[in-house]
Protein backbone atom coordinates (compact mmCIF):
# COMPACT_ATOMS: atom_id res chain seq x y z
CA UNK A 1 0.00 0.00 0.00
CA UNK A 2 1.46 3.42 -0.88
CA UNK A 3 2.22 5.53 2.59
CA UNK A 4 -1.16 8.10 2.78
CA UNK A 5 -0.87 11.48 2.57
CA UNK A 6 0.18 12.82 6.28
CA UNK A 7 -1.52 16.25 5.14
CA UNK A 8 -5.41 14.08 5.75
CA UNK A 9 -4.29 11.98 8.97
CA UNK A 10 -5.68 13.23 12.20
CA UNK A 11 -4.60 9.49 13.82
CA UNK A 12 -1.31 8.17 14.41
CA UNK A 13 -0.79 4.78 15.63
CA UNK A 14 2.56 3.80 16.18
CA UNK A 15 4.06 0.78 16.40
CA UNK A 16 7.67 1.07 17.10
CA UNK A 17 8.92 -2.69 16.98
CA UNK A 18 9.51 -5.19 14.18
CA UNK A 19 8.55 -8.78 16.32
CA UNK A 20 5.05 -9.80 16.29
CA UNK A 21 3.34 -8.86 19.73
CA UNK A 22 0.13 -8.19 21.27
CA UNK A 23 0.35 -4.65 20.12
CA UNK A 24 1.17 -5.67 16.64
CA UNK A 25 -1.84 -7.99 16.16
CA UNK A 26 -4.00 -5.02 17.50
CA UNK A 27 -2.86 -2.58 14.97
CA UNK A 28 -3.14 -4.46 12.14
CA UNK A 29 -6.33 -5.57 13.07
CA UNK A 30 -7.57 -2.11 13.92
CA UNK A 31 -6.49 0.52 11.55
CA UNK A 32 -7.70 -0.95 8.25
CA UNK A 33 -11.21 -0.97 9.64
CA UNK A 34 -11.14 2.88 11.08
CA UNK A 35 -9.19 4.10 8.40
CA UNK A 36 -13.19 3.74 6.79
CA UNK A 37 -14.39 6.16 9.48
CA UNK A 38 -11.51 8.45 10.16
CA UNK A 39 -8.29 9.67 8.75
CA UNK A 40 -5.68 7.02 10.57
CA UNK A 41 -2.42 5.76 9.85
CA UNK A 42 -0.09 3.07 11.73
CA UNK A 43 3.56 4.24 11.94
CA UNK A 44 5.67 1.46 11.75
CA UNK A 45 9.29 0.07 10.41
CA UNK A 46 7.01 -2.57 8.70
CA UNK A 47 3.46 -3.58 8.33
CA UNK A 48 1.11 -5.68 6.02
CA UNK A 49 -0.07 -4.16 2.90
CA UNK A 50 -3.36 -3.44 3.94
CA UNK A 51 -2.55 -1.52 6.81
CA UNK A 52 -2.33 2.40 5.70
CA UNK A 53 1.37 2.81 6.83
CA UNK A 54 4.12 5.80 7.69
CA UNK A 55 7.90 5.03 8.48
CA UNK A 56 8.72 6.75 11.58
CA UNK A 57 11.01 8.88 10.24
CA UNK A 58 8.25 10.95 8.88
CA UNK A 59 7.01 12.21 12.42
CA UNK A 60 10.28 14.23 12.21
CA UNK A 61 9.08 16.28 8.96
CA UNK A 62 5.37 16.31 9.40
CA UNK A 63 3.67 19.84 9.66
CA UNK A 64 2.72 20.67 13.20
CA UNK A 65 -0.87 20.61 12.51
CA UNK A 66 -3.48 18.08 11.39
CA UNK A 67 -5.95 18.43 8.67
CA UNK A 68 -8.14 19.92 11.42
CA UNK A 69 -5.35 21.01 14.03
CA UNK A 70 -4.27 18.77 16.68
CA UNK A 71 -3.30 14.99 15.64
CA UNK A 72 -4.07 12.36 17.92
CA UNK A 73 -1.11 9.98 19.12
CA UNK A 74 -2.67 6.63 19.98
CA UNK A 75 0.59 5.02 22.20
CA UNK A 76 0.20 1.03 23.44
CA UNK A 77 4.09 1.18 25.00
CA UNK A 78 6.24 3.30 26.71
CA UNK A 79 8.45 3.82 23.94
CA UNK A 80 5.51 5.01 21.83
CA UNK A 81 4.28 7.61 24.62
CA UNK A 82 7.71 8.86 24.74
CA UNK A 83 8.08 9.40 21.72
CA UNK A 84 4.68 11.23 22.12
CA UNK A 85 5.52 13.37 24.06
CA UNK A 86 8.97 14.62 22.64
CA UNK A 87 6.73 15.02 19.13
CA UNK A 88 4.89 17.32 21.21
CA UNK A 89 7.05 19.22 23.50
CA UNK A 90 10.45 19.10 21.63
CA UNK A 91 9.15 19.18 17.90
CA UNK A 92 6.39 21.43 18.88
CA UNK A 93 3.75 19.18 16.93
CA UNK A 94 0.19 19.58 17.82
CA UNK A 95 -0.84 16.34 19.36
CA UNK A 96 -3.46 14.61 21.60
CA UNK A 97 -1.62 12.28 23.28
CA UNK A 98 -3.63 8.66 24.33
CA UNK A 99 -2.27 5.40 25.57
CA UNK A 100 -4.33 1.90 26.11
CA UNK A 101 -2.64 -0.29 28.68
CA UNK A 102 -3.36 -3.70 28.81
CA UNK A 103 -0.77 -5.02 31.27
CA UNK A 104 -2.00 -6.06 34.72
CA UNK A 105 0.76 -5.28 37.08
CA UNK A 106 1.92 -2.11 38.91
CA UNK A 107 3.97 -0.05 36.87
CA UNK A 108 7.20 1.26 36.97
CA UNK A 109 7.62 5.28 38.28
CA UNK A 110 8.73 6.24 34.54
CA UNK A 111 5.12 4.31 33.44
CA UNK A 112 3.03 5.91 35.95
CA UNK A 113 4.58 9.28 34.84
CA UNK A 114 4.01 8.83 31.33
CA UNK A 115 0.83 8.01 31.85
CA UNK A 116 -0.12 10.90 34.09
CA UNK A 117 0.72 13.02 31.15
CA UNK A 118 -1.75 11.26 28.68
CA UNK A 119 -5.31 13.37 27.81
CA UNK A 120 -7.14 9.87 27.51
CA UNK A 121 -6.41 6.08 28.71
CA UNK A 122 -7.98 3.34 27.69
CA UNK A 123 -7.74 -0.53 29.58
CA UNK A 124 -8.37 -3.50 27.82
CA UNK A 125 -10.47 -4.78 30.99
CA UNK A 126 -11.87 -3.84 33.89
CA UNK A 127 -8.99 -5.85 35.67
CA UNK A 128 -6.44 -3.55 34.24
CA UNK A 129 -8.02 -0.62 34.79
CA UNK A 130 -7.11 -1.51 38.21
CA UNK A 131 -3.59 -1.06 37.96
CA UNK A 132 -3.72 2.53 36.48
CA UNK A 133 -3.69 5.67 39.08
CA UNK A 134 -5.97 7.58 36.81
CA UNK A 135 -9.70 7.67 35.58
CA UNK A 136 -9.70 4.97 32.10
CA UNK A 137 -11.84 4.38 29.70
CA UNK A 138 -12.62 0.43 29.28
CA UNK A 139 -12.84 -1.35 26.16
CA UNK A 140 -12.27 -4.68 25.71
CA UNK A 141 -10.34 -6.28 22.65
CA UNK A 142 -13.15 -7.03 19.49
CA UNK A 143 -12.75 -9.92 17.00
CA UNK A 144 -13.65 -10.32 13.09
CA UNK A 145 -16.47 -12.23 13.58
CA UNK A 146 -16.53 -13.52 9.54
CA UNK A 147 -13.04 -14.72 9.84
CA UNK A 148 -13.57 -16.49 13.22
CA UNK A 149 -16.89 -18.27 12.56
CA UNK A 150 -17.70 -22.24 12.88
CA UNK A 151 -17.15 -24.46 10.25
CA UNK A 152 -20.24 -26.20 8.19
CA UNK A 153 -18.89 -29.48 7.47
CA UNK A 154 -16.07 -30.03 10.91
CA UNK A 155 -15.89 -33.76 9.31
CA UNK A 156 -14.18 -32.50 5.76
CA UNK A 157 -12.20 -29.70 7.55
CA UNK A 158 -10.55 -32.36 9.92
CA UNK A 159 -9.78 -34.73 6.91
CA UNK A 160 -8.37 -31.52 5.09
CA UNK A 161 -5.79 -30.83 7.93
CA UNK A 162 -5.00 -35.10 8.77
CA UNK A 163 -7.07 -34.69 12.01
CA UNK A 164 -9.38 -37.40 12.86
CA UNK A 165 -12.74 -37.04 11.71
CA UNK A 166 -14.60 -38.79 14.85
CA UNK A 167 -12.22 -37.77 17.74
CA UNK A 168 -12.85 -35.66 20.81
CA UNK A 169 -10.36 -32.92 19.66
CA UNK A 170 -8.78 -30.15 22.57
CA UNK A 171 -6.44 -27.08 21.59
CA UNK A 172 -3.79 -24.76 23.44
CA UNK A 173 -2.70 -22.44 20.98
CA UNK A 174 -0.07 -19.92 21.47
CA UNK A 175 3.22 -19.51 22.93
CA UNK A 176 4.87 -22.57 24.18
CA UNK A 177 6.34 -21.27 27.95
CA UNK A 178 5.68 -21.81 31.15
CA UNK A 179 3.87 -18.41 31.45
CA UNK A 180 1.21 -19.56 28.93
CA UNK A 181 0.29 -22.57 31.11
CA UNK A 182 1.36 -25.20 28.12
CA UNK A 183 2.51 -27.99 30.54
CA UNK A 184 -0.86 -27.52 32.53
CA UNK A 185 -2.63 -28.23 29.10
CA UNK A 186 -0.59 -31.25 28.54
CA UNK A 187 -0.73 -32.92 32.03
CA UNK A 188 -4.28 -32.45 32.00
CA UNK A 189 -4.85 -33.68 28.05
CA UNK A 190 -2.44 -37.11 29.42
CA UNK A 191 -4.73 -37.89 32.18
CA UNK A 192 -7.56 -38.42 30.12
CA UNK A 193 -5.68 -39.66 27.24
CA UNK A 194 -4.67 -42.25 29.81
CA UNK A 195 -8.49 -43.54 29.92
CA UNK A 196 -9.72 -42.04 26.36
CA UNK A 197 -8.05 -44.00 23.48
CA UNK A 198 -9.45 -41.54 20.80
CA UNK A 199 -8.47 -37.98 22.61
CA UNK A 200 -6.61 -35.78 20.65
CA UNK A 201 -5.08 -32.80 21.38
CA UNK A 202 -3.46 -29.68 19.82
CA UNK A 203 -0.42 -27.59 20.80
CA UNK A 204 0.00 -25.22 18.07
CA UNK A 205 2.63 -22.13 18.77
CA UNK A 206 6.31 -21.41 18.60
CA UNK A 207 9.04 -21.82 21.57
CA UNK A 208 11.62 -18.53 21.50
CA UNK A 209 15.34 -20.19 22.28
CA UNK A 210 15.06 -19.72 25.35
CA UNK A 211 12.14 -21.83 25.88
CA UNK A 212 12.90 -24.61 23.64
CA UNK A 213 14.53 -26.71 26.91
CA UNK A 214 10.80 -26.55 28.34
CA UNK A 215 9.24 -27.52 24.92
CA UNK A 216 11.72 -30.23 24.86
CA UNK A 217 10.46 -31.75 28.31
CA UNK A 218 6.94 -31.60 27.44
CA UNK A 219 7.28 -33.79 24.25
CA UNK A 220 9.89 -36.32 26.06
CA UNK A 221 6.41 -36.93 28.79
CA UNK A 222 4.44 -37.28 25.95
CA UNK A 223 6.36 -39.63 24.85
CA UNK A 224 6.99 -41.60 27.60
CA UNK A 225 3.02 -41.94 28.45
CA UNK A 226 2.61 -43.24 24.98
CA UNK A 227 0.68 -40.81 23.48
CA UNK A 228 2.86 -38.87 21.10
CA UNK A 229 0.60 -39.65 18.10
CA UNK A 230 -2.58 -38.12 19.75
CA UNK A 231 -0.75 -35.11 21.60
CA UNK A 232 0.62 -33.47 18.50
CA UNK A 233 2.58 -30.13 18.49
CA UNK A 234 1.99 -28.09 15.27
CA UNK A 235 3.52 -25.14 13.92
CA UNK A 236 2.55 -21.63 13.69
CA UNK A 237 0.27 -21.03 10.85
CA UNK A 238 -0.42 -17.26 9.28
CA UNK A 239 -3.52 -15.79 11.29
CA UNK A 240 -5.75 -16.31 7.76
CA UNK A 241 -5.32 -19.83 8.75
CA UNK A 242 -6.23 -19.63 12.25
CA UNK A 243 -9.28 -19.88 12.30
CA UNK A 244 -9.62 -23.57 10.40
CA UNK A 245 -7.46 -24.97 13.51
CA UNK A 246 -10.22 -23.30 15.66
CA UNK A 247 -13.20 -24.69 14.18
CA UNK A 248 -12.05 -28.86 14.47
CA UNK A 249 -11.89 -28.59 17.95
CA UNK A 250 -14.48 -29.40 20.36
CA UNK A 251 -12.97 -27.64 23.33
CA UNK A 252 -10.34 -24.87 23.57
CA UNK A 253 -8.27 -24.56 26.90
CA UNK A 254 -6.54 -21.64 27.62
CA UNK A 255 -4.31 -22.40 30.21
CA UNK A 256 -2.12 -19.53 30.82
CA UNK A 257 -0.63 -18.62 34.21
CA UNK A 258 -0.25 -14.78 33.66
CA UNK A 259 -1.67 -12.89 30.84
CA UNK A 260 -2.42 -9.29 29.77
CA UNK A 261 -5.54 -9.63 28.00
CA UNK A 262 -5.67 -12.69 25.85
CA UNK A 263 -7.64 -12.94 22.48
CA UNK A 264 -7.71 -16.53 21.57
CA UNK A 265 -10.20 -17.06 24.02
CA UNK A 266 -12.88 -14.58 21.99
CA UNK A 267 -11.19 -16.49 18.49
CA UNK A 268 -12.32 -19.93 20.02
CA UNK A 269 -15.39 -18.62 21.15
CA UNK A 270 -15.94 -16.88 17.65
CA UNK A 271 -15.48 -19.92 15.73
CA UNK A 272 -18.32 -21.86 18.06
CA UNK A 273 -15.66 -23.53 20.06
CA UNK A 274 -16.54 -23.72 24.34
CA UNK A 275 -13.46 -22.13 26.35
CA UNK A 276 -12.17 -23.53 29.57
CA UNK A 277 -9.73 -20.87 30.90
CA UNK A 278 -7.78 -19.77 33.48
CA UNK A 279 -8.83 -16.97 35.90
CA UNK A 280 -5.95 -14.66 34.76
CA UNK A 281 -5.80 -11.54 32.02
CA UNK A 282 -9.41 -10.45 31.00
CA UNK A 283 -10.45 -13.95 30.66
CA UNK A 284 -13.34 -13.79 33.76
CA UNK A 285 -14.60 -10.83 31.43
CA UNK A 286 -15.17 -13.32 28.65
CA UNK A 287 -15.34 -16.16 29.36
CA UNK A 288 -18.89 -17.18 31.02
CA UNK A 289 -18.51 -19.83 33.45
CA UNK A 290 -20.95 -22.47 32.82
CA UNK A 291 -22.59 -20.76 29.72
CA UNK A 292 -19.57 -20.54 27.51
CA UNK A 293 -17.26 -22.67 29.30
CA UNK A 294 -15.78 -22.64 32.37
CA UNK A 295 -13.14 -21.12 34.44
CA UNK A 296 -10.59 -22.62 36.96
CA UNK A 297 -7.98 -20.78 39.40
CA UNK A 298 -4.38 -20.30 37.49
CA UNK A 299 -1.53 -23.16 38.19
CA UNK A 300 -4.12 -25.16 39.35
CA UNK A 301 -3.63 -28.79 37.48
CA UNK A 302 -5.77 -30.59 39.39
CA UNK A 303 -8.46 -28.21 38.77
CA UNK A 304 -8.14 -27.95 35.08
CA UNK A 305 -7.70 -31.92 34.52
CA UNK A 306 -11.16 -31.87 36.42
CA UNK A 307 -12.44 -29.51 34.57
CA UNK A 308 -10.91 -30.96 30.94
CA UNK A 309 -12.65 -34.10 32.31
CA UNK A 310 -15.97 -33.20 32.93
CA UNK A 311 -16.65 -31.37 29.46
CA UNK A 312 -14.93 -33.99 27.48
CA UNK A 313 -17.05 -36.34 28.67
CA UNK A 314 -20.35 -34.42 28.07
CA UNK A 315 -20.68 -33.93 24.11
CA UNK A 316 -24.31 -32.47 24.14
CA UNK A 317 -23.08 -29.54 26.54
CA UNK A 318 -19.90 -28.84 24.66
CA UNK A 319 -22.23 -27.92 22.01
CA UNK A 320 -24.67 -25.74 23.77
CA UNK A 321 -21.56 -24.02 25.11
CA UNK A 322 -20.27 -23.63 21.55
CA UNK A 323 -23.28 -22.19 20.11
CA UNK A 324 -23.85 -19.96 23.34
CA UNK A 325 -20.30 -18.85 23.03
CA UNK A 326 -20.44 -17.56 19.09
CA UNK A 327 -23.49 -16.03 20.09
CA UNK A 328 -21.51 -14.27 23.46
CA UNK A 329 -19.17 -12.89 21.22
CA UNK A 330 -21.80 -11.18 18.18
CA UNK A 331 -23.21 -9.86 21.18
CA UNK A 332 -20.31 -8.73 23.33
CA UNK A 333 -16.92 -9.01 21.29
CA UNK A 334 -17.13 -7.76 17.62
CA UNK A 335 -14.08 -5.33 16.36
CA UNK A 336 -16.71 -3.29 14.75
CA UNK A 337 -17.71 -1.92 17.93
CA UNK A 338 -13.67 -1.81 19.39
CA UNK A 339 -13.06 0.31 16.29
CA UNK A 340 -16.15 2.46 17.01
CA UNK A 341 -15.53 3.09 20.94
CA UNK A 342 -12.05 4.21 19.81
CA UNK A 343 -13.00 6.60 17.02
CA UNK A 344 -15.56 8.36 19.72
CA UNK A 345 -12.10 9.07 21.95
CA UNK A 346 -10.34 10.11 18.93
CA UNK A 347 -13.37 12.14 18.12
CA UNK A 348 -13.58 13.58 21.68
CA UNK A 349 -10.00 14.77 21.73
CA UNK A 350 -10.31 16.28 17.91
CA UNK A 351 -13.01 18.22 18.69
CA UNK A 352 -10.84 19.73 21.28
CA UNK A 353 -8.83 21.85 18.62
């Protein structure tokens, strides 16, 4: 995509680092569907194409003013609000400076400051809204609700990817560390493996160097309880293919000991697929015990191999659950309505010259 015209962006959405993140995923989600509504543009060393797109370098040269005076500078990291603020102090540019924070732990003195100095805030969830010293504005994370929708023929989808077509089929997709709970996934998946001959389940995500040693271990106890050709460990796949891995399961488990906000979850969820979750991140504000799925304390394996137990074993809830959950999220969790809630702050701090 060629780089938009600075002169007709009042939006600036900056994404300072090259490695996929959190933030990343947000922005590329995001600013292809405002960029409909309002004049937006990520800035960013490198993006997809369809993601309206400045280098950074520009922010140097751009005029001072917007196409209707201030600009607003929508930070997600420290390094983005500092920049922020230097654009607006040093450079002299007219800017309305916003952050969202998703983290929940206390921040640092330099993060608190930075944050004191922002017009708006916005927390992914009410739980991190906690951890900010200031009035926020809450809106939780949206998902594309046509890419993450359930599959009309499971059977032919599972044959497509090698899965078993008749199988009782459980996912943990995601980073493969100890943070993200993947050994809790895979104790509880060989305890019922142990008494289900046709469980299979799915660990699909990549382990960084430094926790290929733990990825290592898991596979050698998979191994060694016989059931490394029903545990299976997949690659990443591009997030266009995401959502087929979704739809051939019949239970999602999120098993994470510490998270932020967590969107695979609402992806599962999306694609008709019951969650059972930890209660860390935002995942109490998605997840509805009992309705959609059900919740368990974090670092709790007993709990979850209960839990993994009793919904395995009932088919005919896992797929009220599953309808009740794509339902949950039309209702709750579309990025339509993320988008919008943002634009009205954008709005709000436009209209303020």
């Amino acid at each position: 995509m060629t780089a938009p015209d600075l002169s007709r962006i009042d939006v600036i959405a900056p994404n300072f680092k090259r490695r996929l993140s959190g933030v990343t995923s947000t922005v590329v989600r995001l600013v292809p569907l405002q960029a409909r509504e309002i004049g937006i543009a990520a800035v960013a060393p490198e993006m997809p194409d369809q993601v309206p797109t400045i280098p950074p370098a520009r922010l140097v040269t751009m005029s001072r003013k917007g196409p209707h005076g201030a600009r607003v500078f929508h930070a997600r990291r420290n390094i983005e609000m500092i920049a922020g603020l230097a654009l607006k102090h040093l450079l002299r540019k007219k800017l309305r400076l916003m952050f969202t924070s998703a983290s929940q732990r206390h921040h640092t003195g330099l993060t608190k400051w930075l944050i004191r100095r922002m017009e708006a805030v916005v927390a992914t969830s009410a739980r991190t809204a906690t951890y900010l010293e200031r009035e926020a504005t809450v809106i939780h994370h949206g998902i594309d609700t046509d890419q993450f929708s359930h599959s009309d023929d499971r059977a032919a989808l599972r044959r497509s990817l090698g899965l078993p077509e008749n199988a009782a089929i459980a996912g943990c997709y995601g980073r493969i560390r100890a943070q993200k709970g993947t050994d809790v996934f895979v104790d509880a998946m060989l305890d019922r493996m142990d008494r289900d001959p046709a469980l299979v389940g799915i660990v699909m995500g990549r382990a960084t160097e430094k926790h290929q040693g733990f990825e290592a271990d898991l596979k050698a106890r998979i191994t060694a309880r016989g059931h490394a050709d029903r545990l299976l460990f997949k690659p990443e796949v591009p997030v266009w293919q995401m959502a087929d891995w979704y739809r051939v399961l019949d239970l999602y488990i999120a098993p994470q000991r510490w998270e932020g906000f967590g969107l695979t979850p609402l992806e599962a969820m999306a694609c008709g697929v019951p969650v059972l979750a930890t209660r860390v991140g935002a995942f109490e504000e998605l997840v509805a015990d009992g309705t959609t799925g059900a919740l368990v304390p974090p670092d709790d394996i007993p709990a979850m191999t209960r839990a993994a137990d009793a919904l395995l074993s009932d088919p005919d809830a896992l797929t009220r659950m599953g309808d009740a959950a794509r339902t949950h999220v039309l209702t709750h969790f579309r990025i339509e309505d993320e988008a919008k809630a943002l634009i009205e702050i954008y709005r709000a701090l436009l209209a303020k010259g």
